[in-house]
N, C-alpha and C. Protein backbone atom coordinates (compact mmCIF):
# COMPACT_ATOMS: atom_id res chain seq x y z
N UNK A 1 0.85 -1.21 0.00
CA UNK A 1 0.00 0.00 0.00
C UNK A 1 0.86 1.23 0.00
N UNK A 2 2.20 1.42 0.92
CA UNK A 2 2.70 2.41 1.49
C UNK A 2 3.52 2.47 0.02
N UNK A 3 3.84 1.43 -0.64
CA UNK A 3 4.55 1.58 -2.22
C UNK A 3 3.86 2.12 -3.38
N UNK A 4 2.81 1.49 -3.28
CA UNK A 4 1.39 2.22 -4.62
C UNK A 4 0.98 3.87 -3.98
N UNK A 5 0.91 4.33 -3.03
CA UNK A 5 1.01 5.76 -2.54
C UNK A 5 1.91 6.41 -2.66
N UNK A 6 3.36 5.52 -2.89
CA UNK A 6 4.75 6.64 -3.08
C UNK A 6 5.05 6.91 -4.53
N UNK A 7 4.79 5.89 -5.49
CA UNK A 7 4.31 5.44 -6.97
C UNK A 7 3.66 6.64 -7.35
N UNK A 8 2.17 6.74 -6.95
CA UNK A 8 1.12 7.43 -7.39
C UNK A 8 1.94 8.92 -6.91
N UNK A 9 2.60 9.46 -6.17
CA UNK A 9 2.95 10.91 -5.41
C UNK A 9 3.86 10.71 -6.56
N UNK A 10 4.93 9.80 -6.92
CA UNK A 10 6.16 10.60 -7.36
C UNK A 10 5.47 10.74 -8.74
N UNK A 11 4.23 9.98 -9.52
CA UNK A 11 3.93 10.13 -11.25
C UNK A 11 2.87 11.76 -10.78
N UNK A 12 2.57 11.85 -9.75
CA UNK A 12 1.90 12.96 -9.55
C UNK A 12 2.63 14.64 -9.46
N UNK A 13 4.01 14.03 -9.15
CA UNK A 13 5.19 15.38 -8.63
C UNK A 13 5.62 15.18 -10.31
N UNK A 14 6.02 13.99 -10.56
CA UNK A 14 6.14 14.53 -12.40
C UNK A 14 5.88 15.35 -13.20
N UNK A 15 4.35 14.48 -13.20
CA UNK A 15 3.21 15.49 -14.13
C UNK A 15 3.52 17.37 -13.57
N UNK A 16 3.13 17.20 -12.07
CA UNK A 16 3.43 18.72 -11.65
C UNK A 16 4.62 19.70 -12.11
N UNK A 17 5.72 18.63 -12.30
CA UNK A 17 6.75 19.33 -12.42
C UNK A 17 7.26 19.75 -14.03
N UNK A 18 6.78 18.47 -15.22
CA UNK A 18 6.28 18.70 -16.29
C UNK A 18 5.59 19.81 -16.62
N UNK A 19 4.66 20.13 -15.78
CA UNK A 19 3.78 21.05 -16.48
C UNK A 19 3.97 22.20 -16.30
N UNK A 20 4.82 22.26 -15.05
CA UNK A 20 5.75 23.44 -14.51
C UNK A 20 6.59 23.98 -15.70
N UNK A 21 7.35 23.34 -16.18
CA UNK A 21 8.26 23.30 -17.21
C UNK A 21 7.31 23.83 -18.67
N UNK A 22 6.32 22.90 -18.82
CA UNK A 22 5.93 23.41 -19.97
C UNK A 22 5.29 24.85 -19.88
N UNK A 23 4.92 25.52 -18.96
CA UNK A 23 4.56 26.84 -18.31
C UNK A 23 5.45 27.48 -18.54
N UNK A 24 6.48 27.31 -17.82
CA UNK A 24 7.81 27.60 -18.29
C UNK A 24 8.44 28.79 -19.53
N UNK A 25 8.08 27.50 -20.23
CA UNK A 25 8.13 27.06 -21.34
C UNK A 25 7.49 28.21 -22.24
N UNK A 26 6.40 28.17 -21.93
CA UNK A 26 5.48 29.30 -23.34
C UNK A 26 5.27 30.48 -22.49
N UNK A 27 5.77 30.66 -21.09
CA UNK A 27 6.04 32.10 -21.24
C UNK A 27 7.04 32.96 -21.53
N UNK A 28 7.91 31.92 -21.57
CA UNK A 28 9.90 32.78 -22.36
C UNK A 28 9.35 32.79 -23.87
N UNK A 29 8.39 31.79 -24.12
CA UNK A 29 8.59 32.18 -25.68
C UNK A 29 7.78 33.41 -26.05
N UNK A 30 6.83 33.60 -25.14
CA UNK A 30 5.83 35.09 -25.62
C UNK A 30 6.36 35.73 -25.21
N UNK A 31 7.03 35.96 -24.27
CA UNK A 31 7.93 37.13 -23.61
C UNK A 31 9.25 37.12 -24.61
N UNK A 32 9.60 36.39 -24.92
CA UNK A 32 10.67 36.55 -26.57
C UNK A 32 9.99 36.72 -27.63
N UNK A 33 9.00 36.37 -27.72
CA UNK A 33 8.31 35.99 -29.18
C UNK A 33 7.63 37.21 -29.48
N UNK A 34 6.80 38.24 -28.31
CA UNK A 34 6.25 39.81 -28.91
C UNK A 34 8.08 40.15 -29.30
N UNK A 35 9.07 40.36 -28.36
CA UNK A 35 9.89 41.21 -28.90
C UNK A 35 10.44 40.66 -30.74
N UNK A 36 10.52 39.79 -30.62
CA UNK A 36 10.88 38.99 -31.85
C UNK A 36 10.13 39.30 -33.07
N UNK A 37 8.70 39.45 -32.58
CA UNK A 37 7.70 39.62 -33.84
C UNK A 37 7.65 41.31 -34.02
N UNK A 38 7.96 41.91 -33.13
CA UNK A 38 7.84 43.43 -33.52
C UNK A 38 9.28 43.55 -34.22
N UNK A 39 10.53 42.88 -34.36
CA UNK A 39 11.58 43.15 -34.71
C UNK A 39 11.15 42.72 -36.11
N UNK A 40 10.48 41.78 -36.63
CA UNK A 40 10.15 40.87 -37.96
C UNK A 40 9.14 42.10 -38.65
N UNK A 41 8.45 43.01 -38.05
CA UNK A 41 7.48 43.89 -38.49
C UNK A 41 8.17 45.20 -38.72
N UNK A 42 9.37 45.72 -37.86
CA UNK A 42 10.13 46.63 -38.23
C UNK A 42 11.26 46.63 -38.78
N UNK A 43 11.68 45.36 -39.88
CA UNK A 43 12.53 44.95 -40.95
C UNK A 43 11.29 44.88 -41.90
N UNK A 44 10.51 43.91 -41.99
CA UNK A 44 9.21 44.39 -43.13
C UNK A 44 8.83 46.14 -43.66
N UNK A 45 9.10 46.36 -42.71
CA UNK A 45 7.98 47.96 -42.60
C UNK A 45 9.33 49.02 -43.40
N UNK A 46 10.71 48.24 -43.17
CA UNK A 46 11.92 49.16 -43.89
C UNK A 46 12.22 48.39 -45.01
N UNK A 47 11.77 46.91 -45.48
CA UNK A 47 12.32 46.39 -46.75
C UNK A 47 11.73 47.15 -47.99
N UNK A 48 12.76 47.66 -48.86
CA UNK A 48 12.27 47.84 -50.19
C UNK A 48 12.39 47.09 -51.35
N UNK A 49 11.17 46.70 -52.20
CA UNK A 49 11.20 45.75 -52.70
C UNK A 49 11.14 46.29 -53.92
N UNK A 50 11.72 45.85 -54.66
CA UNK A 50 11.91 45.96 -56.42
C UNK A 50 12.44 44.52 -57.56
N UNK A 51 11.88 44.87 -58.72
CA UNK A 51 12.17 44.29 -59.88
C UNK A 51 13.08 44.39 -60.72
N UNK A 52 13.92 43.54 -61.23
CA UNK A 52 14.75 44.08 -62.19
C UNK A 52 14.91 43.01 -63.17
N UNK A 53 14.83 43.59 -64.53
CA UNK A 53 14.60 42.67 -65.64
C UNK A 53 15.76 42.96 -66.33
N UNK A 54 16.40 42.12 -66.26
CA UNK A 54 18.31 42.27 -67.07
C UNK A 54 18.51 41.73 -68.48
N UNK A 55 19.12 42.75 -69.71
CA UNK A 55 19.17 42.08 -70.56
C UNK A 55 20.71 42.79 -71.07
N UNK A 56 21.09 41.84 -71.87
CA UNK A 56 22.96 42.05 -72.15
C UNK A 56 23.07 42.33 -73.17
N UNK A 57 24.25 42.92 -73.88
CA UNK A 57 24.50 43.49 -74.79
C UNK A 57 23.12 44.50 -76.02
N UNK A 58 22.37 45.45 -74.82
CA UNK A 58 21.56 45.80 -75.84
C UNK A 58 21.85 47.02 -76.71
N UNK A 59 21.44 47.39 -77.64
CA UNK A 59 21.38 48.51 -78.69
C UNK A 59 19.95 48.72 -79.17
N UNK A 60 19.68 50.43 -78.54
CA UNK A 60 18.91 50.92 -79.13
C UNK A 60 18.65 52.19 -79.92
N UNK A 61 18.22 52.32 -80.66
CA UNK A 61 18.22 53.02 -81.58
C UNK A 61 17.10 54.44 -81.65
N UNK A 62 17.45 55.93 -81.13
CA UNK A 62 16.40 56.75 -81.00
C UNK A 62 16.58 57.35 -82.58
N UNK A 63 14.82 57.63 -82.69
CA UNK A 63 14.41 58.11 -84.11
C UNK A 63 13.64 59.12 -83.99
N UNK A 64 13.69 60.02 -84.72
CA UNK A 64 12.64 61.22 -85.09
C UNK A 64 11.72 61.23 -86.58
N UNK A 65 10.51 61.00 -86.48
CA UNK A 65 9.80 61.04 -88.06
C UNK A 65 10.83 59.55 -88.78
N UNK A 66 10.73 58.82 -88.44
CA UNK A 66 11.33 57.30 -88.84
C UNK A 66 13.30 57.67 -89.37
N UNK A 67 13.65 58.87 -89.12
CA UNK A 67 15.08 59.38 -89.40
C UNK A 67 15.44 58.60 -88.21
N UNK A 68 17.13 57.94 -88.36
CA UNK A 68 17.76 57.86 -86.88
C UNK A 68 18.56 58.82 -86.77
N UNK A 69 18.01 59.02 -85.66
CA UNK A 69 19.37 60.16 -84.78
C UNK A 69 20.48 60.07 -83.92
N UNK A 70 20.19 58.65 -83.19
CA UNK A 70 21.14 58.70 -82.08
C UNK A 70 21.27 57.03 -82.14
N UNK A 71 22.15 55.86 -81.66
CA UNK A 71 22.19 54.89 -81.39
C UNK A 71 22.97 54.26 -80.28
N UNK A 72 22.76 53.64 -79.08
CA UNK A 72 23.05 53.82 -78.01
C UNK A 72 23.42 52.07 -77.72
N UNK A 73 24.50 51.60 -77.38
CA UNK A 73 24.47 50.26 -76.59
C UNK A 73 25.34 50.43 -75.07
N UNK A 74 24.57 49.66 -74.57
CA UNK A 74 25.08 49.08 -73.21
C UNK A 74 25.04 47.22 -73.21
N UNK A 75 26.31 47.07 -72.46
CA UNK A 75 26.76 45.57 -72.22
C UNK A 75 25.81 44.98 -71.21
N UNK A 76 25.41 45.53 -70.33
CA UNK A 76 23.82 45.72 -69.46
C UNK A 76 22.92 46.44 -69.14
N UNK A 77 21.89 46.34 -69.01
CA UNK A 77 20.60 47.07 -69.53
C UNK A 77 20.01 46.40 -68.27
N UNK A 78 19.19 47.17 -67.61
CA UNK A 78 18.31 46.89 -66.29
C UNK A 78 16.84 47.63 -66.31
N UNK A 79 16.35 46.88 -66.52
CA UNK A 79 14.66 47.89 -65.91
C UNK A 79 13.96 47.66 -64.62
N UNK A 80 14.79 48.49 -63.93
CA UNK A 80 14.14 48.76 -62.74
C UNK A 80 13.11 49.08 -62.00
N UNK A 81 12.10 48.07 -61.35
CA UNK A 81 10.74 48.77 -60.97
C UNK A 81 10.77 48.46 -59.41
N UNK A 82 10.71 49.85 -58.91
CA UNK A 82 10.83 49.71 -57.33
C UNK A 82 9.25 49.40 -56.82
N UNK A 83 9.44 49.74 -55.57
CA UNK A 83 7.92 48.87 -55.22
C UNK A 83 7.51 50.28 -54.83
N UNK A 84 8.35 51.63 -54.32
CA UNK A 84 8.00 52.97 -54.56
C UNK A 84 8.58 53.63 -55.33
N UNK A 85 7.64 54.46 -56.22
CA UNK A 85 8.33 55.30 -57.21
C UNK A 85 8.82 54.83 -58.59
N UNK A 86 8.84 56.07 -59.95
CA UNK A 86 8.78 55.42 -60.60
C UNK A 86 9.39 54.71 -61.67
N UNK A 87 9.49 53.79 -61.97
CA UNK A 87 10.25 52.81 -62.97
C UNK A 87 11.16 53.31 -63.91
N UNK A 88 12.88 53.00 -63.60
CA UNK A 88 14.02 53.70 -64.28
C UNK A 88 14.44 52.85 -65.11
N UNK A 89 15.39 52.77 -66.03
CA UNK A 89 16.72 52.25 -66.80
C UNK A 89 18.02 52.52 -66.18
N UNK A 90 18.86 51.54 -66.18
CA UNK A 90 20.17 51.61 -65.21
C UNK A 90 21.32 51.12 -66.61
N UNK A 91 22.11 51.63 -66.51
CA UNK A 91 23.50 50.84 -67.62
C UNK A 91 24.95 50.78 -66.48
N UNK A 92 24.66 49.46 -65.42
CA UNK A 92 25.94 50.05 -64.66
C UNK A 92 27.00 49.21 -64.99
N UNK A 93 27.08 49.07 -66.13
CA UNK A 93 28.70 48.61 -66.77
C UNK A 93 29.09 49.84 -67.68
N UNK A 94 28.02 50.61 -68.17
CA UNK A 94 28.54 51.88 -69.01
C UNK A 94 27.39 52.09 -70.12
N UNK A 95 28.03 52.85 -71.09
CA UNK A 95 26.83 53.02 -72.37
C UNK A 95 27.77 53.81 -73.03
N UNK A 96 27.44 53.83 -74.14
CA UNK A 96 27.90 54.45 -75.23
C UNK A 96 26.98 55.03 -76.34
N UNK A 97 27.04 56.02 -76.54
CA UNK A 97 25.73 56.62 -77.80
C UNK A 97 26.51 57.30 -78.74
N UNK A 98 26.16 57.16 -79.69
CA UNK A 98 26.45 57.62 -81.25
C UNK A 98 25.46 58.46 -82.00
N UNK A 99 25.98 59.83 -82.19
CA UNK A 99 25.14 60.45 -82.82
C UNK A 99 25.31 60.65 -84.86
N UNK A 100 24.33 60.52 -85.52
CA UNK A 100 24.02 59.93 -86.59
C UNK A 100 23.57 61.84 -87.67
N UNK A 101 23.82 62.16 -88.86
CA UNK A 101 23.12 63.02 -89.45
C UNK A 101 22.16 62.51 -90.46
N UNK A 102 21.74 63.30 -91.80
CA UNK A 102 20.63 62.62 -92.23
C UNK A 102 20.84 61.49 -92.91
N UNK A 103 22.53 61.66 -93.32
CA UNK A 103 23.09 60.83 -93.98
C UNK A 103 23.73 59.06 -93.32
N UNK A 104 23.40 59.26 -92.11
CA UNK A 104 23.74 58.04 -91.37
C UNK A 104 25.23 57.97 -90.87
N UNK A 105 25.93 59.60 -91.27
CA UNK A 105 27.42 59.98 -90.93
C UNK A 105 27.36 60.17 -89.40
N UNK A 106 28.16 59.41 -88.75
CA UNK A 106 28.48 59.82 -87.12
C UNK A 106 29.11 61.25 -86.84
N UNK A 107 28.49 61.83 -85.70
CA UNK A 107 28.57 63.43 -85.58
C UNK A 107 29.24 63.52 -84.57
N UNK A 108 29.13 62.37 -83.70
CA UNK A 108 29.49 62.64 -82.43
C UNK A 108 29.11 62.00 -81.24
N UNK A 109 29.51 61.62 -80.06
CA UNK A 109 29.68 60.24 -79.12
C UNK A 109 29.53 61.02 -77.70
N UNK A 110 28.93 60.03 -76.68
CA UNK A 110 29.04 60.00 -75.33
C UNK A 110 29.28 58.59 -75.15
N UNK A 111 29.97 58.67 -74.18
CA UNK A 111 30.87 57.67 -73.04
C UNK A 111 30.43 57.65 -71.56
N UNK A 112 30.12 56.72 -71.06
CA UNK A 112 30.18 57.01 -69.78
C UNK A 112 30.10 55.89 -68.91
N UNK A 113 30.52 55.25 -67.66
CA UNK A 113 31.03 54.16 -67.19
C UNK A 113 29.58 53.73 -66.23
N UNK A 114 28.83 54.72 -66.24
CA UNK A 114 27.40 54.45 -65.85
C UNK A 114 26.59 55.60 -66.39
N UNK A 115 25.31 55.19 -66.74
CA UNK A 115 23.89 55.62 -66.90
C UNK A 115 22.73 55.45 -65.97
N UNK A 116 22.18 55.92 -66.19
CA UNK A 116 20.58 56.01 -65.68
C UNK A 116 19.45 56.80 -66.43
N UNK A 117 18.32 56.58 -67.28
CA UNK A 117 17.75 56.89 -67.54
C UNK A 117 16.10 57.22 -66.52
N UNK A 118 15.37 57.71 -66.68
CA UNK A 118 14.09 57.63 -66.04
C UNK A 118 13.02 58.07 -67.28
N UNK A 119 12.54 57.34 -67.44
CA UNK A 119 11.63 57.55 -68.97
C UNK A 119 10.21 58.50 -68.62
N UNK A 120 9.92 58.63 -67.51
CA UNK A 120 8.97 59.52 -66.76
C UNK A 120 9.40 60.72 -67.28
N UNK A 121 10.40 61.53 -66.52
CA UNK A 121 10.80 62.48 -66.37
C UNK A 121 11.33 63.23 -67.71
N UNK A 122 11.64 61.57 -68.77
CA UNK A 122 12.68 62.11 -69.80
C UNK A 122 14.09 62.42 -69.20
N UNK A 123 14.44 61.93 -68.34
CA UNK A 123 15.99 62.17 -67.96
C UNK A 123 17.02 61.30 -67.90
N UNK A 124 17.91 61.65 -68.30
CA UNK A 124 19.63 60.66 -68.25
C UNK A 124 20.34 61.31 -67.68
N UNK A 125 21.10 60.64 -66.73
CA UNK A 125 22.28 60.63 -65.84
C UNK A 125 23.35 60.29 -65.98
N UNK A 126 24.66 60.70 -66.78
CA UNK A 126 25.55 59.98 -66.87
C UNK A 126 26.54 60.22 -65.94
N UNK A 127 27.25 58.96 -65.62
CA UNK A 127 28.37 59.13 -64.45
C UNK A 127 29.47 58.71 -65.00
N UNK A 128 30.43 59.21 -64.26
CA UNK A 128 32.12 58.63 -64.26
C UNK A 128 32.75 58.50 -65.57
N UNK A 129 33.84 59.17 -65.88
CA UNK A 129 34.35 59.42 -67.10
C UNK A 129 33.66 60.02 -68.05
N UNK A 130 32.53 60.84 -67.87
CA UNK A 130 31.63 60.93 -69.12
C UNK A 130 32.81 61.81 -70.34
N UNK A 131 32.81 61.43 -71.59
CA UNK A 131 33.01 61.94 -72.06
C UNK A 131 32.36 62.83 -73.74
N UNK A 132 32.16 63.61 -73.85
CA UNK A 132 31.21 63.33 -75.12
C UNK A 132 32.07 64.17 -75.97
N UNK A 133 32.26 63.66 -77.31
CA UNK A 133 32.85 64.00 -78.39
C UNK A 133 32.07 64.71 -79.96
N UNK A 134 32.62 65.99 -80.25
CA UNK A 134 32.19 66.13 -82.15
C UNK A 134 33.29 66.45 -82.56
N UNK A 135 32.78 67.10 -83.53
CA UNK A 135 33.79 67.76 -84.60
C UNK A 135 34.26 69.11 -84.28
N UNK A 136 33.91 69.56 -83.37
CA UNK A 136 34.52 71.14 -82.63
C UNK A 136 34.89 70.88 -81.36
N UNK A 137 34.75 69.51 -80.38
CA UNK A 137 35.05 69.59 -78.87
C UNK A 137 35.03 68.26 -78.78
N UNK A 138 35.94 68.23 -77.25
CA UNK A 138 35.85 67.27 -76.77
C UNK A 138 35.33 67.58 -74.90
N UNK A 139 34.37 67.21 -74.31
CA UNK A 139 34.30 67.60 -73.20
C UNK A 139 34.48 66.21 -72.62
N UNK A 140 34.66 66.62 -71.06
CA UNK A 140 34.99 65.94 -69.92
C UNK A 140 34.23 66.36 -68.48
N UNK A 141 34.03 65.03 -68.11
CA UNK A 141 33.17 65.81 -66.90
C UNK A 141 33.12 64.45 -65.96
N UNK A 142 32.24 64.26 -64.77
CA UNK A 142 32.18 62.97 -63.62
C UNK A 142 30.74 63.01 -64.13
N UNK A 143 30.12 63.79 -64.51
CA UNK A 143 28.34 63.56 -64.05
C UNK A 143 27.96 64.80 -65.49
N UNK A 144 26.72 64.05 -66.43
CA UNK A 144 26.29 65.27 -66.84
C UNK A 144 24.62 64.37 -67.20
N UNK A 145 23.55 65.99 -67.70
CA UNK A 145 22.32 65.52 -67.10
C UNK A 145 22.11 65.68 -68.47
N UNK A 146 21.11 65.07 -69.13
CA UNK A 146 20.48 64.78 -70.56
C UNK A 146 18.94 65.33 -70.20
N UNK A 147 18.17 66.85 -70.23
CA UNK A 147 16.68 66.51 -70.22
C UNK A 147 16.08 66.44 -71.85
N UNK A 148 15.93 65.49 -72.33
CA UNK A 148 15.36 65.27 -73.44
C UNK A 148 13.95 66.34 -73.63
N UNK A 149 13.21 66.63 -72.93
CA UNK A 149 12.14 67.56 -73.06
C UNK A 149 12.76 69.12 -73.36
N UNK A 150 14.14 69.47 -72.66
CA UNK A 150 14.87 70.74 -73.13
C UNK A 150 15.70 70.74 -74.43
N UNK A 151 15.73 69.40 -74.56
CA UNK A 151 16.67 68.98 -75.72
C UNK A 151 17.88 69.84 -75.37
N UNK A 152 18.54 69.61 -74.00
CA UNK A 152 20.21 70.13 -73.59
C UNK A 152 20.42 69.19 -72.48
N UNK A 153 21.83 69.66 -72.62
CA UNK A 153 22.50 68.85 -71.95
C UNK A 153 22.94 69.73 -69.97
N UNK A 154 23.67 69.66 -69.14
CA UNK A 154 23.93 70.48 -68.14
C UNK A 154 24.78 69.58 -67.37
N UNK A 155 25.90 70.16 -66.87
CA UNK A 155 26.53 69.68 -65.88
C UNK A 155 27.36 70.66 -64.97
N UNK A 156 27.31 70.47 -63.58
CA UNK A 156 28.04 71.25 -62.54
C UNK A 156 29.50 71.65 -62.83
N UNK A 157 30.38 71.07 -63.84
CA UNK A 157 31.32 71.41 -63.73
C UNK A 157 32.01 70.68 -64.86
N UNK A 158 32.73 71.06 -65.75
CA UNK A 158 34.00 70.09 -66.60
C UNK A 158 34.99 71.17 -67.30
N UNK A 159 35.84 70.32 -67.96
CA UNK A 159 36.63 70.79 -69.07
C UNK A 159 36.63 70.44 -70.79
N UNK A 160 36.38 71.06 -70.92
CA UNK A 160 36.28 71.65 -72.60
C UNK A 160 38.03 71.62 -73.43
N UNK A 161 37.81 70.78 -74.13
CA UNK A 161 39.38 70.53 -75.13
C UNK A 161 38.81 70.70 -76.46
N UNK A 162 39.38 71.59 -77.52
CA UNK A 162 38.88 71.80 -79.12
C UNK A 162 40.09 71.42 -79.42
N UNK A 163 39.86 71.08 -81.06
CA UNK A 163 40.41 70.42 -81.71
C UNK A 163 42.25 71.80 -81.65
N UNK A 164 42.01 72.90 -81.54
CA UNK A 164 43.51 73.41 -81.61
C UNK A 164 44.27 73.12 -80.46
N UNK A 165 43.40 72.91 -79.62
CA UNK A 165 44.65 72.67 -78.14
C UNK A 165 44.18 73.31 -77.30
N UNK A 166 42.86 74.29 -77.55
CA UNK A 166 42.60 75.16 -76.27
C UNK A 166 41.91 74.55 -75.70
N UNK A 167 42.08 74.48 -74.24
CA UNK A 167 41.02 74.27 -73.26
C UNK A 167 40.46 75.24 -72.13
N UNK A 168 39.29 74.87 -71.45
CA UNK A 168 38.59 75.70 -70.94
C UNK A 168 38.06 74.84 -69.73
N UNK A 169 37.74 75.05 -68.75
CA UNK A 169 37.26 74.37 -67.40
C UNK A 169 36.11 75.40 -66.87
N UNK A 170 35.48 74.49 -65.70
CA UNK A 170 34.69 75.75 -65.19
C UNK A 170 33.57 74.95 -64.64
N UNK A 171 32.25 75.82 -63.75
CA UNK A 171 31.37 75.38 -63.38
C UNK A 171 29.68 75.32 -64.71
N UNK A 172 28.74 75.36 -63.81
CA UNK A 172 27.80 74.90 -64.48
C UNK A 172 27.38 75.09 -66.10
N UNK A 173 28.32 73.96 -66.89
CA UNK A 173 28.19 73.68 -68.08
C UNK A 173 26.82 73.46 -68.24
N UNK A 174 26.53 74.22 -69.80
CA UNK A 174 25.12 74.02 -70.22
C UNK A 174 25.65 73.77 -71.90
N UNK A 175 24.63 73.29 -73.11
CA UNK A 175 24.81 73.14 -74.40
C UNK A 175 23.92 72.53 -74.39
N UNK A 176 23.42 72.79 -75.98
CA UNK A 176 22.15 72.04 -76.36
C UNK A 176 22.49 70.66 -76.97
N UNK A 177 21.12 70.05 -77.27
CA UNK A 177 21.49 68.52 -77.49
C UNK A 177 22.60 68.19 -78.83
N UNK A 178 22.65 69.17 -79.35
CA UNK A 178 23.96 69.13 -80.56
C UNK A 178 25.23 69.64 -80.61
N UNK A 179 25.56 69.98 -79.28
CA UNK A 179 26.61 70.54 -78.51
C UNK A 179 27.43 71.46 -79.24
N UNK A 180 26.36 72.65 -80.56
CA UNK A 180 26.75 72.97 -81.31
C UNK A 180 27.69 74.24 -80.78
N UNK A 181 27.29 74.77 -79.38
CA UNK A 181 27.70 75.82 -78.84
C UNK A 181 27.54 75.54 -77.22
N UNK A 182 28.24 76.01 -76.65
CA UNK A 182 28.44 75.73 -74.93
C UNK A 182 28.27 77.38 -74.04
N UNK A 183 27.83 77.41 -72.92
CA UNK A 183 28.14 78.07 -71.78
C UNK A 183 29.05 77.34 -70.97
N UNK A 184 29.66 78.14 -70.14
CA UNK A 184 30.42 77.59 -68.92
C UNK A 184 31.12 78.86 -68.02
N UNK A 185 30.21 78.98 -66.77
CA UNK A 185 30.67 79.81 -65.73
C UNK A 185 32.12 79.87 -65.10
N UNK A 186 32.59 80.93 -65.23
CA UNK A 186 34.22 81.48 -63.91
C UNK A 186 34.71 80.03 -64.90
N UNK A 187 35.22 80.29 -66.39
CA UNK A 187 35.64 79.45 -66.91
C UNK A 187 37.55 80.12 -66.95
N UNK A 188 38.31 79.07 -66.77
CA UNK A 188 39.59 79.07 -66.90
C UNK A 188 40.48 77.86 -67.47
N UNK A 189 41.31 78.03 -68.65
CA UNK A 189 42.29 77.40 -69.08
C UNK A 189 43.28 77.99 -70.27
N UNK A 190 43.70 77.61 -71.17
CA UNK A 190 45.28 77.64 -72.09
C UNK A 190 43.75 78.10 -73.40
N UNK A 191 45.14 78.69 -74.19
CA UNK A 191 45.08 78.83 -75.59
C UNK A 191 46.00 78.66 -76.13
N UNK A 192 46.63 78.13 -77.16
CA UNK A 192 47.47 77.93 -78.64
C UNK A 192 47.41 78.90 -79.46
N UNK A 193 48.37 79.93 -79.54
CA UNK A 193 48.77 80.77 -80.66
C UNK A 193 49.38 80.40 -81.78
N UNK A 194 48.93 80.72 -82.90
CA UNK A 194 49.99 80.52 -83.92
C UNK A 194 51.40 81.19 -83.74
N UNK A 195 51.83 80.36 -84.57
CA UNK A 195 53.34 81.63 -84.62
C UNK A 195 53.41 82.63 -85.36
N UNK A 196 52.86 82.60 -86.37
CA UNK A 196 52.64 83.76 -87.12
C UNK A 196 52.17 84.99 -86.92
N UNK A 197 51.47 84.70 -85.47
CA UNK A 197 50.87 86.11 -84.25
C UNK A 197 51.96 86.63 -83.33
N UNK A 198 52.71 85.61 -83.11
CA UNK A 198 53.86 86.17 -82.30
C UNK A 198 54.89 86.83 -82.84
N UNK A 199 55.10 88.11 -82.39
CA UNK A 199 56.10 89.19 -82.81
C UNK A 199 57.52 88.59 -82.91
C-alpha cells in the first residue's frame, strides 16, 4: 500500500513538475516571441522591394519622323521597378551613344562608365568618365544631365578641349542637345597661338 502511494505521489510530482516546465516554457517564448515579432514587423515595414529585368548586350536606336538620330548600346541594360516610385533604366557597366546626321554619318559620341535613364521624367544621368565627343570639342566631366524635353545637356562642372589645343574648365556647363555651342561659368584654361601672331 505504502509503495502504490509513493508510486502514485512521485507520477503525480512529475506530471506537476512537467507542467511546470511546460509553463515555463510558453512564457519565455511570448515574452521573446512579442519582442521577436515586432523586430520581424520593423525589418518588413523598412524592406524595399523591387524588380529588375536584365538584358545584355543591348542597342537601341532613337528616331525622329522614322530618321535615326542617335544609337546607343550598353553591355547591361536593367529595368528597374521599385515597389516605390517610378520605374528607371540603369546601364551600370557603361553606355555608349552615337550620334548619326541625315546621312547616317556619325557626328558625335558619349561615353560614360554608368547611366541612368528615367523615362517619366525624360531624364539621363551619366556618371564617371563621361566623355562626349564632335567635330569642334571634346568635353569631360564625372556627371552630366540629358533633359530630353529641353533637348540640352547640363553639368556642374567640366573641361572643354577643341580640336587646336585650347582648353577651358569651369562650373555649371550648359549646351544644347547638338553641342553645337556651350556656356560655362568662372571658366579658366590655355590657348594655342599661332606663330605667325607672335612678334
Amino acid at each position: 500500500m505504502g509503495s502504490t502511494l509513493q508510486i502514485g505521489l512521485m507520477k503525480s510530482l512529475k506530471k506537476i513538475i512537467y507542467k511546470g516546465y511546460l509553463f515555463l516554457g510558453i512564457m519565455a517564448f511570448c515574452a521573446c516571441g512579442q519582442d521577436d515579432l515586432k523586430g520581424v514587423e520593423t525589418i518588413s515595414a523598412k524592406k524595399v522591394e523591387q524588380t529588375k529585368d536584365r538584358s545584355i548586350n543591348v542597342t537601341v536606336e532613337y528616331s525622329d519622323s522614322a530618321v535615326v538620330k542617335a544609337r546607343g548600346f550598353a553591355p547591361v541594360y536593367d529595368k528597374v521597378t521599385p515597389a516605390v516610385g517610378a520605374a528607371y533604366n540603369e546601364m551600370p557597366k557603361g553606355v555608349k551613344i552615337e550620334f548619326f546626321d541625315a546621312f547616317m554619318r556619325v557626328t558625335g559620341s558619349i561615353t560614360a562608365d554608368y547611366a541612368k535613364n528615367n523615362e517619366t521624367e525624360k531624364i539621363t544621368i551619366f556618371k564617371r568618365n563621361v566623355v562626349v565627343v564632335n567635330d569642334m570639342l571634346t568635353f569631360h566631366t564625372e556627371e552630366l544631365i540629358w533633359d530630353e524635353v529641353k533637348a540640352r545637356y547640363t553639368s556642374s562642372s567640366g573641361t572643354v578641349l577643341f580640336k587646336d589645343g585650347t582648353t577651358a574648365s569651369g562650373t555649371e556647363f550648359s549646351a544644347p542637345q547638338d553641342f553645337s555651342t556651350y556656356s560655362i561659368k568662372f571658366a579658366k584654361g590655355s590657348a594655342n597661338l599661332k606663330e605667325d601672331l607672335v612678334p
